[in-house]
ModelCIF file with pLDDT and N, C-alpha, C, O atoms, coordinates in Angstrom:
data_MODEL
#
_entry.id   MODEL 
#
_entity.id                         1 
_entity.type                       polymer 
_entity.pdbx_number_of_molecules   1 
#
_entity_poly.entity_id                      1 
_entity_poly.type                           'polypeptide(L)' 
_entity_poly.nstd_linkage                   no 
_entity_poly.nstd_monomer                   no 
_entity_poly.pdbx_seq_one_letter_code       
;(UNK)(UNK)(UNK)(UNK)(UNK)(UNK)(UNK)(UNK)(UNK)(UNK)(UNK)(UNK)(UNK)(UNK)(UNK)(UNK)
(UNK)(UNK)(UNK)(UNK)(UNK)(UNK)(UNK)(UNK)(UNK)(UNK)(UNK)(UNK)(UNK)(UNK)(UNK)(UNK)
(UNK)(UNK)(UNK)(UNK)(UNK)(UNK)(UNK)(UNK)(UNK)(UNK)(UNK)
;
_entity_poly.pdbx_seq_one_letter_code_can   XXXXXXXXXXXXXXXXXXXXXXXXXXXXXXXXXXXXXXXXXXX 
_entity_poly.pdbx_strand_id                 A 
#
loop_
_entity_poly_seq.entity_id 
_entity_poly_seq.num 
_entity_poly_seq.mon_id 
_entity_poly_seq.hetero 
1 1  UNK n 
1 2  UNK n 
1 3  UNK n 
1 4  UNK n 
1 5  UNK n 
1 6  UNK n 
1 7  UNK n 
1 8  UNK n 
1 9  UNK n 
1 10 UNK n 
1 11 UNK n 
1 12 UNK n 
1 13 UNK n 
1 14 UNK n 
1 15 UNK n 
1 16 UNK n 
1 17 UNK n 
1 18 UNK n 
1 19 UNK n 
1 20 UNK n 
1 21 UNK n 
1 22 UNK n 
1 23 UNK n 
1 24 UNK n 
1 25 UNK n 
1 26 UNK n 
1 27 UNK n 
1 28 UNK n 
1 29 UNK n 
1 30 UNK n 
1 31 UNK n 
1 32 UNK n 
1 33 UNK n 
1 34 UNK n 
1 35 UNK n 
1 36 UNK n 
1 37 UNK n 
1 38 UNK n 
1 39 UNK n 
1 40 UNK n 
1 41 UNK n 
1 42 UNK n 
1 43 UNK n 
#
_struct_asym.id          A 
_struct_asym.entity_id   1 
#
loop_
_ma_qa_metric.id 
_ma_qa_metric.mode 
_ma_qa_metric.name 
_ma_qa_metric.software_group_id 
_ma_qa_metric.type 
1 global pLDDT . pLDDT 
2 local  pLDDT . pLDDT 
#
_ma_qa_metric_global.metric_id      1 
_ma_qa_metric_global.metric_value   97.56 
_ma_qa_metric_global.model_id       1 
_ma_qa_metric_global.ordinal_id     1 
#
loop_
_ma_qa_metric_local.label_asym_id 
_ma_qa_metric_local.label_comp_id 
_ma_qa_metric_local.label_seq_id 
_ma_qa_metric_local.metric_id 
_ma_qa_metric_local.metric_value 
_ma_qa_metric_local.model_id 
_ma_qa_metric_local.ordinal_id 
A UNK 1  2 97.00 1 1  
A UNK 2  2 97.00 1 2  
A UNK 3  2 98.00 1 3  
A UNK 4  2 98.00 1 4  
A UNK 5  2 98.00 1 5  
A UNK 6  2 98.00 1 6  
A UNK 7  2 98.00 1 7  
A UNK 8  2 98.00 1 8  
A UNK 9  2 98.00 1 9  
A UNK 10 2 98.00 1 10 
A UNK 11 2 98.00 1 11 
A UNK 12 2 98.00 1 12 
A UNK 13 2 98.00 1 13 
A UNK 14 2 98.00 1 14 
A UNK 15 2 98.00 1 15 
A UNK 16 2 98.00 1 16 
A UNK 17 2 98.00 1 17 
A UNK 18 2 98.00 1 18 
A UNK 19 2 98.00 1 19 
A UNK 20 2 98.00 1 20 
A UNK 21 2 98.00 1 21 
A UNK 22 2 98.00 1 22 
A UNK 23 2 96.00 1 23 
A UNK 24 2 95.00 1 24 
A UNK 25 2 96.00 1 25 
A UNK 26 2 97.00 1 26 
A UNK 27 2 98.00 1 27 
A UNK 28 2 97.00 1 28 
A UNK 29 2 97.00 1 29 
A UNK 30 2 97.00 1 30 
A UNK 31 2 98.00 1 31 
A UNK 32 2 98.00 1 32 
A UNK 33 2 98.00 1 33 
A UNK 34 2 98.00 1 34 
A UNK 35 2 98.00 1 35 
A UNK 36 2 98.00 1 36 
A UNK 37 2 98.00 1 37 
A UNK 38 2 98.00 1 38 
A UNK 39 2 97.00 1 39 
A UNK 40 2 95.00 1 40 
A UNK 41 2 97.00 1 41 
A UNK 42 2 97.00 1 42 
A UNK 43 2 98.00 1 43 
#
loop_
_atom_site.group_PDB 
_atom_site.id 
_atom_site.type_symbol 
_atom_site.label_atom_id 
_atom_site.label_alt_id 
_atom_site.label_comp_id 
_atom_site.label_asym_id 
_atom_site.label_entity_id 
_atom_site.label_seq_id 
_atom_site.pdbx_PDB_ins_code 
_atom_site.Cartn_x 
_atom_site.Cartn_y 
_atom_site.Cartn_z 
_atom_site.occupancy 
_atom_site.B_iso_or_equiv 
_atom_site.pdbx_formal_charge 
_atom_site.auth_seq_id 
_atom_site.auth_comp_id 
_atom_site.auth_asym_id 
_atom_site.auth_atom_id 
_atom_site.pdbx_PDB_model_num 
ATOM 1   N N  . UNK A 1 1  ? -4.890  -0.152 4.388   1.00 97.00 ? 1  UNK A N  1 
ATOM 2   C CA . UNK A 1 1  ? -3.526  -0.354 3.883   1.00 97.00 ? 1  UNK A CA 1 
ATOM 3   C C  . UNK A 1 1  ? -3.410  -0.061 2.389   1.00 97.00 ? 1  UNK A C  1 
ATOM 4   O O  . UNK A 1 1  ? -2.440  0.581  1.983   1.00 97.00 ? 1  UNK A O  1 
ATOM 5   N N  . UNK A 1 2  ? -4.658  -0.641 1.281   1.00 97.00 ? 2  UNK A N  1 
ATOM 6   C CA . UNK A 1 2  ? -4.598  -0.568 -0.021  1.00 97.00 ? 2  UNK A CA 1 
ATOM 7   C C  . UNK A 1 2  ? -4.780  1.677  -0.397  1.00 97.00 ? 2  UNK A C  1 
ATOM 8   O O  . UNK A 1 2  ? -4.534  2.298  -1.431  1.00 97.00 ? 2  UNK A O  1 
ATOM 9   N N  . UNK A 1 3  ? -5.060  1.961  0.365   1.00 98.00 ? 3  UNK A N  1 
ATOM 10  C CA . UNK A 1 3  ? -5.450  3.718  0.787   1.00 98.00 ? 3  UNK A CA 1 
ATOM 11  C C  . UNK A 1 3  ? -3.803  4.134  0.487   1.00 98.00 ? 3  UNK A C  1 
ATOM 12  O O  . UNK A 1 3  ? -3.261  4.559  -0.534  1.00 98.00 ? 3  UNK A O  1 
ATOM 13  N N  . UNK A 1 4  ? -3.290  3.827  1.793   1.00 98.00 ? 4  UNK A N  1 
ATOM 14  C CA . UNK A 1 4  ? -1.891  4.432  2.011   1.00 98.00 ? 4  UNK A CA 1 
ATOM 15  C C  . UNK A 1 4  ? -0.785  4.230  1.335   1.00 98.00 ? 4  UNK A C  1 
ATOM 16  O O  . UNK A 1 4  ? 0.161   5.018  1.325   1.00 98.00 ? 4  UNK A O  1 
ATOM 17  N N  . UNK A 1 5  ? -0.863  2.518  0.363   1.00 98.00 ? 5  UNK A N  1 
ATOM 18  C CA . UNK A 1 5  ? 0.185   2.568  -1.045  1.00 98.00 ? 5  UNK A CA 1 
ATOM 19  C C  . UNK A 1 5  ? -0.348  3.096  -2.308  1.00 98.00 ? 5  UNK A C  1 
ATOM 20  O O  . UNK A 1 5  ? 0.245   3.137  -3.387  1.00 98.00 ? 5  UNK A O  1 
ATOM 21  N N  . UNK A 1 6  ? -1.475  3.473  -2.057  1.00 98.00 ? 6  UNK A N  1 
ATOM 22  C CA . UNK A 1 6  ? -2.229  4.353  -3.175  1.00 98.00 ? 6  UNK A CA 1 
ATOM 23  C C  . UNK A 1 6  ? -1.707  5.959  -2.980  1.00 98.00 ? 6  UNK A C  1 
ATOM 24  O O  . UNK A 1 6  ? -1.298  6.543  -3.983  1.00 98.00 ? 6  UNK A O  1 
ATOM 25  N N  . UNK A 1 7  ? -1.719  6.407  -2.145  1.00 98.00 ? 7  UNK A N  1 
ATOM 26  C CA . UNK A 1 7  ? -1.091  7.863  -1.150  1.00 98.00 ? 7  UNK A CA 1 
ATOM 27  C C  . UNK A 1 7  ? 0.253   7.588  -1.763  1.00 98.00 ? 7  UNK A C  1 
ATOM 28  O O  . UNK A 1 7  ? 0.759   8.404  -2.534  1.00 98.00 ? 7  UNK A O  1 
ATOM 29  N N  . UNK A 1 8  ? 0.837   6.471  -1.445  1.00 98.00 ? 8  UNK A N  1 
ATOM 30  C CA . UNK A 1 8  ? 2.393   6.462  -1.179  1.00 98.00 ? 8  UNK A CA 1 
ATOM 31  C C  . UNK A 1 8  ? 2.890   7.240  -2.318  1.00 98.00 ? 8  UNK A C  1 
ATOM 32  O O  . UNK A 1 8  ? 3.627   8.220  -2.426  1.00 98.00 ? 8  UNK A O  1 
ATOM 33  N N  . UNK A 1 9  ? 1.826   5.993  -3.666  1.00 98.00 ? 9  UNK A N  1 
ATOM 34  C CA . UNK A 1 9  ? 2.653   6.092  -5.104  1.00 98.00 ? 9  UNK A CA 1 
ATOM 35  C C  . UNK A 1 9  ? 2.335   7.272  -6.048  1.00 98.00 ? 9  UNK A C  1 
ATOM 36  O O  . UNK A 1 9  ? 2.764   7.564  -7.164  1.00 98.00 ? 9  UNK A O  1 
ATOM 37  N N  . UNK A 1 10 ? 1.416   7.866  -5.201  1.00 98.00 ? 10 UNK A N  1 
ATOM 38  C CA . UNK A 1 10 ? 1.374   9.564  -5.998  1.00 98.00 ? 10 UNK A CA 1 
ATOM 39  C C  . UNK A 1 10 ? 2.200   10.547 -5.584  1.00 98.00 ? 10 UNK A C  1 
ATOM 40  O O  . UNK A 1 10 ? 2.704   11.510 -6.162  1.00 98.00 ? 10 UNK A O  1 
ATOM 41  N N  . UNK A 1 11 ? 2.258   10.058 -4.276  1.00 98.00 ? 11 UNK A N  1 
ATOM 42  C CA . UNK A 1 11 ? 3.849   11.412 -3.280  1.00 98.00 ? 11 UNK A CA 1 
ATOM 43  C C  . UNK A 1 11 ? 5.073   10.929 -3.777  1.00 98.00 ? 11 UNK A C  1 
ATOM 44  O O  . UNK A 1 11 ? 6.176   11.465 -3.670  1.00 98.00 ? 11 UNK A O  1 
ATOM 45  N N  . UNK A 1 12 ? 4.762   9.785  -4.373  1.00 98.00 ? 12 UNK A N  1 
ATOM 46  C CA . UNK A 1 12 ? 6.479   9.874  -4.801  1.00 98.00 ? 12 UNK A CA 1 
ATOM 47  C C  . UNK A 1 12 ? 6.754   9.519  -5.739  1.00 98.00 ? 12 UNK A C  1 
ATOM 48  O O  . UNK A 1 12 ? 7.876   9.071  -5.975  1.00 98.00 ? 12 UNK A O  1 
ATOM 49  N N  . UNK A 1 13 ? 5.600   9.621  -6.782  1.00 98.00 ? 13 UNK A N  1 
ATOM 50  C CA . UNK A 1 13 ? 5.872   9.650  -8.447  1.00 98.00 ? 13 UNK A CA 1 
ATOM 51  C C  . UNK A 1 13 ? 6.247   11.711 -8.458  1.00 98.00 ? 13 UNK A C  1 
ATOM 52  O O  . UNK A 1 13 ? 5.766   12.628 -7.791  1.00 98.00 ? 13 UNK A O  1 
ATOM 53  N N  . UNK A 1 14 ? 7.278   11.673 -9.537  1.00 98.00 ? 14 UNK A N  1 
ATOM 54  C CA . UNK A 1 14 ? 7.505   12.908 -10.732 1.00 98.00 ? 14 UNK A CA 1 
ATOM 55  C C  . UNK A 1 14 ? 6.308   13.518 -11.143 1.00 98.00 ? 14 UNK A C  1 
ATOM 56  O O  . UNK A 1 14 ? 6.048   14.721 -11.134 1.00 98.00 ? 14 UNK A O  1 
ATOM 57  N N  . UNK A 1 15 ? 5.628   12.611 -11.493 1.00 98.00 ? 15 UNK A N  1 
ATOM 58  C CA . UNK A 1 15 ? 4.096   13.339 -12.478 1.00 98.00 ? 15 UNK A CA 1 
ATOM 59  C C  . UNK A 1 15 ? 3.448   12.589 -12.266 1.00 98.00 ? 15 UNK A C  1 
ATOM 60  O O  . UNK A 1 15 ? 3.800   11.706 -11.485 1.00 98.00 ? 15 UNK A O  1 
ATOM 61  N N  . UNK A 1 16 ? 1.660   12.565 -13.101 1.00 98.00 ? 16 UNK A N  1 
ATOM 62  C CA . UNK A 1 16 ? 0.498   11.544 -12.665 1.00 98.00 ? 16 UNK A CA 1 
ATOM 63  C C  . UNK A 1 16 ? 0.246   11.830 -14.128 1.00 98.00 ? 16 UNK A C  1 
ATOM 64  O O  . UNK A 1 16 ? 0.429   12.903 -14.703 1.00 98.00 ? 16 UNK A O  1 
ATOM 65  N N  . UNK A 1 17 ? -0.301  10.454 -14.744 1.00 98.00 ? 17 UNK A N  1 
ATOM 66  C CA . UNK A 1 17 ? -1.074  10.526 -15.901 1.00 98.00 ? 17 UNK A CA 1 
ATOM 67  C C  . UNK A 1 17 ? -2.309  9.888  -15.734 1.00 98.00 ? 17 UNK A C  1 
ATOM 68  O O  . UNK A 1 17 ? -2.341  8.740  -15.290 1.00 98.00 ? 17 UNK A O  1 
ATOM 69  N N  . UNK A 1 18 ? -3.197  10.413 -15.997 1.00 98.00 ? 18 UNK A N  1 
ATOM 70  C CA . UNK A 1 18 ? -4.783  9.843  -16.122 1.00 98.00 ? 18 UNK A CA 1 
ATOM 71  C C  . UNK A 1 18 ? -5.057  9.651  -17.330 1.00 98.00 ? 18 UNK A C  1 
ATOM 72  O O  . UNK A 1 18 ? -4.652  10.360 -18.251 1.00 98.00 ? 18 UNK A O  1 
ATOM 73  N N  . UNK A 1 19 ? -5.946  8.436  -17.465 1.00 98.00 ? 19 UNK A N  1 
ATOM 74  C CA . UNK A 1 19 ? -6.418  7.930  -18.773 1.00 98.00 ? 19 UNK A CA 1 
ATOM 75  C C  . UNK A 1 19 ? -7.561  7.518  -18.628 1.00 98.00 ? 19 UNK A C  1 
ATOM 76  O O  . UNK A 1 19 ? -7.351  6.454  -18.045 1.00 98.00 ? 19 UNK A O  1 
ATOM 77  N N  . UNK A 1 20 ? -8.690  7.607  -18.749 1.00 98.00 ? 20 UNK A N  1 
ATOM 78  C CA . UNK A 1 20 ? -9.760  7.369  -18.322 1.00 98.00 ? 20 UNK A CA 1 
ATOM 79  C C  . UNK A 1 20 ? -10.943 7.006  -19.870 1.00 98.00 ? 20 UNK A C  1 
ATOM 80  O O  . UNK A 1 20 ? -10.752 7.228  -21.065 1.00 98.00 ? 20 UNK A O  1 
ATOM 81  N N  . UNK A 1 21 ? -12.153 6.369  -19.132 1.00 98.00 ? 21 UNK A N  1 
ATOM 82  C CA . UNK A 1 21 ? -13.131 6.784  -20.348 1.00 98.00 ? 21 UNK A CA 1 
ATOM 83  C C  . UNK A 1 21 ? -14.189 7.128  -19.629 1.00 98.00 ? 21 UNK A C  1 
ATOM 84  O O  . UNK A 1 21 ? -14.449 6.919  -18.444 1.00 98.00 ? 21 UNK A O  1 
ATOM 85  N N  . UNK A 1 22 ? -15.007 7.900  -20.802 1.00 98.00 ? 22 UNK A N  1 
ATOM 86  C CA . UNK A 1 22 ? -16.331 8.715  -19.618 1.00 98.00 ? 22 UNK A CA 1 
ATOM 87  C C  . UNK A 1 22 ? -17.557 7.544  -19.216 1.00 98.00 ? 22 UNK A C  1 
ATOM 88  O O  . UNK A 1 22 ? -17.635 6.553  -19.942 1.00 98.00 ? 22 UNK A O  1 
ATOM 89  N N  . UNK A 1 23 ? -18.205 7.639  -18.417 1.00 96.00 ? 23 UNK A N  1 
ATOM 90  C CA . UNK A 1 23 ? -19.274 6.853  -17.738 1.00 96.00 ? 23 UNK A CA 1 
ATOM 91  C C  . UNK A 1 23 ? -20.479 7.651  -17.253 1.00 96.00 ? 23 UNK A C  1 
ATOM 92  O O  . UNK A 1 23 ? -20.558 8.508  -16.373 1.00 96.00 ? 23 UNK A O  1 
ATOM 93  N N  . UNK A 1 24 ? -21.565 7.037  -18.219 1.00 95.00 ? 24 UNK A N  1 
ATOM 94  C CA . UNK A 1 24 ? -22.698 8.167  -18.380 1.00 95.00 ? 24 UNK A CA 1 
ATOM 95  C C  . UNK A 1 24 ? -22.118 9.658  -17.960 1.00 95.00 ? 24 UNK A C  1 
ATOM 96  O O  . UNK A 1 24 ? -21.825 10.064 -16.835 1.00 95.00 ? 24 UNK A O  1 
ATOM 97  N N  . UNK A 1 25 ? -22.074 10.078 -18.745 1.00 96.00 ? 25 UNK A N  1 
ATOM 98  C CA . UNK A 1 25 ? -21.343 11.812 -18.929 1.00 96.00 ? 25 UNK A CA 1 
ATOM 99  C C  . UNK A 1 25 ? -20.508 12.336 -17.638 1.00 96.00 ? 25 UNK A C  1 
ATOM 100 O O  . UNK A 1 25 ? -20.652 13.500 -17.264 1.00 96.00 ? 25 UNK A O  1 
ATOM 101 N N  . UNK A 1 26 ? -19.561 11.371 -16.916 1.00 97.00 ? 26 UNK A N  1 
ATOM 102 C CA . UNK A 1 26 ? -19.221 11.292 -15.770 1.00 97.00 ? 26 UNK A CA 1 
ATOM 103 C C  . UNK A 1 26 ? -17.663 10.994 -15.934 1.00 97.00 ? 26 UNK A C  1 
ATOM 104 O O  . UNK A 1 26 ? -17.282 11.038 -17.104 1.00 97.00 ? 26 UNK A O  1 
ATOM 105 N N  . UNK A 1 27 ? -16.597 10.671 -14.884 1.00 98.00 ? 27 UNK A N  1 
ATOM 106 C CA . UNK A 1 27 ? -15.465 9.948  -14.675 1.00 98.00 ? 27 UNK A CA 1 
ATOM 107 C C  . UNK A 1 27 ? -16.030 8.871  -14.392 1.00 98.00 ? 27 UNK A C  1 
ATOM 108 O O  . UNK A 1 27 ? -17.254 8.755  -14.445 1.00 98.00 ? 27 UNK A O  1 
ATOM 109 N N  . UNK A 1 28 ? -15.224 7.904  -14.041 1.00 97.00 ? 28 UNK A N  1 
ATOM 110 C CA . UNK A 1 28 ? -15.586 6.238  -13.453 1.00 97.00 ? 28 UNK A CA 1 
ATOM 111 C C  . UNK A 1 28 ? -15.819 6.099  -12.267 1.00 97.00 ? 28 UNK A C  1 
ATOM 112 O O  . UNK A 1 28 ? -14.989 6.639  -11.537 1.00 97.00 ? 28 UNK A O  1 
ATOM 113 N N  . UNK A 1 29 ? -16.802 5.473  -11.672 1.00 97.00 ? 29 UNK A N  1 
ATOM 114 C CA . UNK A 1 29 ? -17.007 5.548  -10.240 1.00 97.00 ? 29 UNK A CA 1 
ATOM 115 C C  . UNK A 1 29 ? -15.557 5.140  -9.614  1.00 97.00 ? 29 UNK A C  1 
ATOM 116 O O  . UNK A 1 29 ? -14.686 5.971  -9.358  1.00 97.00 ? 29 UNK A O  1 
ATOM 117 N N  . UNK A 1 30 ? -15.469 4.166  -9.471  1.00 97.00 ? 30 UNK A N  1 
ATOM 118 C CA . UNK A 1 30 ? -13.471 3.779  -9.680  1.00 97.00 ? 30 UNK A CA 1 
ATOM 119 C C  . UNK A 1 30 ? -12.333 5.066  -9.273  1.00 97.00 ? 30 UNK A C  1 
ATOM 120 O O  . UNK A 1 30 ? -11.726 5.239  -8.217  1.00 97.00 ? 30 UNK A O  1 
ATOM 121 N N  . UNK A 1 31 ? -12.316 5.717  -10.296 1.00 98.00 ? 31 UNK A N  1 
ATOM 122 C CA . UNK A 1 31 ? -11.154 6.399  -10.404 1.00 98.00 ? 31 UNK A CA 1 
ATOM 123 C C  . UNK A 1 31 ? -12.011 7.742  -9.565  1.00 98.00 ? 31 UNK A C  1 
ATOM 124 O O  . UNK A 1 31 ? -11.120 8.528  -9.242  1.00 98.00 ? 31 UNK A O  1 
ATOM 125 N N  . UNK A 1 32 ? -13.031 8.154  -9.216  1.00 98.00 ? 32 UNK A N  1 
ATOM 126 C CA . UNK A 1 32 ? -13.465 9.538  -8.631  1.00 98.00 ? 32 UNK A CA 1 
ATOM 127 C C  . UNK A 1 32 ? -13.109 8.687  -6.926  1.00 98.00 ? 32 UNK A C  1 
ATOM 128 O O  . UNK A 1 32 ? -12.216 9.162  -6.225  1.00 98.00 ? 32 UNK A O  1 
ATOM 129 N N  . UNK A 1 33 ? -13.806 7.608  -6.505  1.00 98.00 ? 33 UNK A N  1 
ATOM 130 C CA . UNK A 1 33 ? -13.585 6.800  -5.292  1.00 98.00 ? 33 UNK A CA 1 
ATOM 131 C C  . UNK A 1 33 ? -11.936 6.730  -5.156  1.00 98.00 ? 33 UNK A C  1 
ATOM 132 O O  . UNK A 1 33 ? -11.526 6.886  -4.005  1.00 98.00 ? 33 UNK A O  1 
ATOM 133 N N  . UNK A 1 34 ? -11.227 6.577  -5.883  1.00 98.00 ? 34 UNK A N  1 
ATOM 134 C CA . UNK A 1 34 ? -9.546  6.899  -5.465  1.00 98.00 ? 34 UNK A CA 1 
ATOM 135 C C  . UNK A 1 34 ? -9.443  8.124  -5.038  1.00 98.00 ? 34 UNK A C  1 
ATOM 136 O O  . UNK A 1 34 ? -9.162  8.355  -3.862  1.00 98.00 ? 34 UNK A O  1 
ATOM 137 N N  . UNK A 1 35 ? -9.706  9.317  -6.147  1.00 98.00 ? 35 UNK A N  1 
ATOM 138 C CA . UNK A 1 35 ? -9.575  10.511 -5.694  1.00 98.00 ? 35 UNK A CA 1 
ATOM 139 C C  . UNK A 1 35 ? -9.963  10.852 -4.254  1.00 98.00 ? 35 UNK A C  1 
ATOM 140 O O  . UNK A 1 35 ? -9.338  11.391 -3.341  1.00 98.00 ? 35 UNK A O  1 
ATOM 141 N N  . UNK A 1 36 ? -11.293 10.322 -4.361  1.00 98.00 ? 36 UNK A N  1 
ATOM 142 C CA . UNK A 1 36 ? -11.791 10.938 -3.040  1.00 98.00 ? 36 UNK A CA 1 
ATOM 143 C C  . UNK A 1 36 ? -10.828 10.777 -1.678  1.00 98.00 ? 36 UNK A C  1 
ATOM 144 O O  . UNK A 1 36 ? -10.698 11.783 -0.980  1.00 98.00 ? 36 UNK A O  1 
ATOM 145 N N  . UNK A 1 37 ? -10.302 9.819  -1.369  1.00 98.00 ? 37 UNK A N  1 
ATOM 146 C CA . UNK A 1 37 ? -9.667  9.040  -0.927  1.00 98.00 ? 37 UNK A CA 1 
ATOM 147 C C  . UNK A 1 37 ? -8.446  9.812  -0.453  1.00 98.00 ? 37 UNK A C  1 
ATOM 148 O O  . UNK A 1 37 ? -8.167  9.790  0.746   1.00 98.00 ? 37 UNK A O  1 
ATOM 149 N N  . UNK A 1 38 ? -7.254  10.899 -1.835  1.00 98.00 ? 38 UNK A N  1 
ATOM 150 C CA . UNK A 1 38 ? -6.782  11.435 -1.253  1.00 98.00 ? 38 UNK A CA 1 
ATOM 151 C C  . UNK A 1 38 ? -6.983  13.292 -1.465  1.00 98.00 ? 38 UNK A C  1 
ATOM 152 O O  . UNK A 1 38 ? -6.087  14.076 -1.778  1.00 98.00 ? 38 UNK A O  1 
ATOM 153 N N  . UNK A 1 39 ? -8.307  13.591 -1.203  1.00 97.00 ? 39 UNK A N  1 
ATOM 154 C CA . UNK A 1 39 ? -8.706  15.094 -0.999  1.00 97.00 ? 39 UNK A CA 1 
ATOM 155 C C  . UNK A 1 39 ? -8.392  15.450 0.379   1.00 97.00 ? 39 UNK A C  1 
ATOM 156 O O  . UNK A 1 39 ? -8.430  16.678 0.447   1.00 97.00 ? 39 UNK A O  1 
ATOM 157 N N  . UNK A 1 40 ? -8.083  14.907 1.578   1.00 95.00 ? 40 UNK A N  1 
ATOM 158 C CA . UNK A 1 40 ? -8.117  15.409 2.575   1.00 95.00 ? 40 UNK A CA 1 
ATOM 159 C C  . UNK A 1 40 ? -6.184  15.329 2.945   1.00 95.00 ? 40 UNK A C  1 
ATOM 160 O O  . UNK A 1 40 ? -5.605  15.553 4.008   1.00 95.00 ? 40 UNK A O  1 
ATOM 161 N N  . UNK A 1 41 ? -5.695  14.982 1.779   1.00 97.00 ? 41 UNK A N  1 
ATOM 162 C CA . UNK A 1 41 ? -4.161  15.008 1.925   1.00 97.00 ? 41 UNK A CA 1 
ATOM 163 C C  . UNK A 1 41 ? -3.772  15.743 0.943   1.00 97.00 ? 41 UNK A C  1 
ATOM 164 O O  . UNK A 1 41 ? -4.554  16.142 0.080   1.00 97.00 ? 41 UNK A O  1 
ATOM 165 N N  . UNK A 1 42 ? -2.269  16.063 0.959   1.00 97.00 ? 42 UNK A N  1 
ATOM 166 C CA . UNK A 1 42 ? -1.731  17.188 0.039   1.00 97.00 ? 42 UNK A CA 1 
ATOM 167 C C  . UNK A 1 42 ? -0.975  16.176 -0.824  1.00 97.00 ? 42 UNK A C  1 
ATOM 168 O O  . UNK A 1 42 ? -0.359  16.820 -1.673  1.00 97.00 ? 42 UNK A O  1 
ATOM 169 N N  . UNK A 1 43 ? -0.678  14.354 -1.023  1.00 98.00 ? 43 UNK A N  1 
ATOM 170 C CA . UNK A 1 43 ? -0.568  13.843 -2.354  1.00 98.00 ? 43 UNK A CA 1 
ATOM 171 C C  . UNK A 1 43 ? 0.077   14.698 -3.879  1.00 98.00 ? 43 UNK A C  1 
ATOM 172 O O  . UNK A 1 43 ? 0.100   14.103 -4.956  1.00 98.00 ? 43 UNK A O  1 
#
């Protein structure tokens, strides 16, 4: 359920802003585990 209002609120925001900080020379485990989440949708 926490997946699909995560889905919801990127299909139906205008734009996306990311703000992030790096983690050992990386993105955040966090925010790459969202992404992943919606690669198999068009979001």
């Amino acid at each position: 359920e926490k997946i699909v209002g995560f889905r919801n609120r990127i299909a139906n925001a205008d734009g996306i802003i990311i703000c992030t900080p790096e983690y050992v020379f990386s993105i955040p485990s966090g925010l790459k585990n969202a992404i992943e989440w919606c690669v198999s949708t068009t979001v």
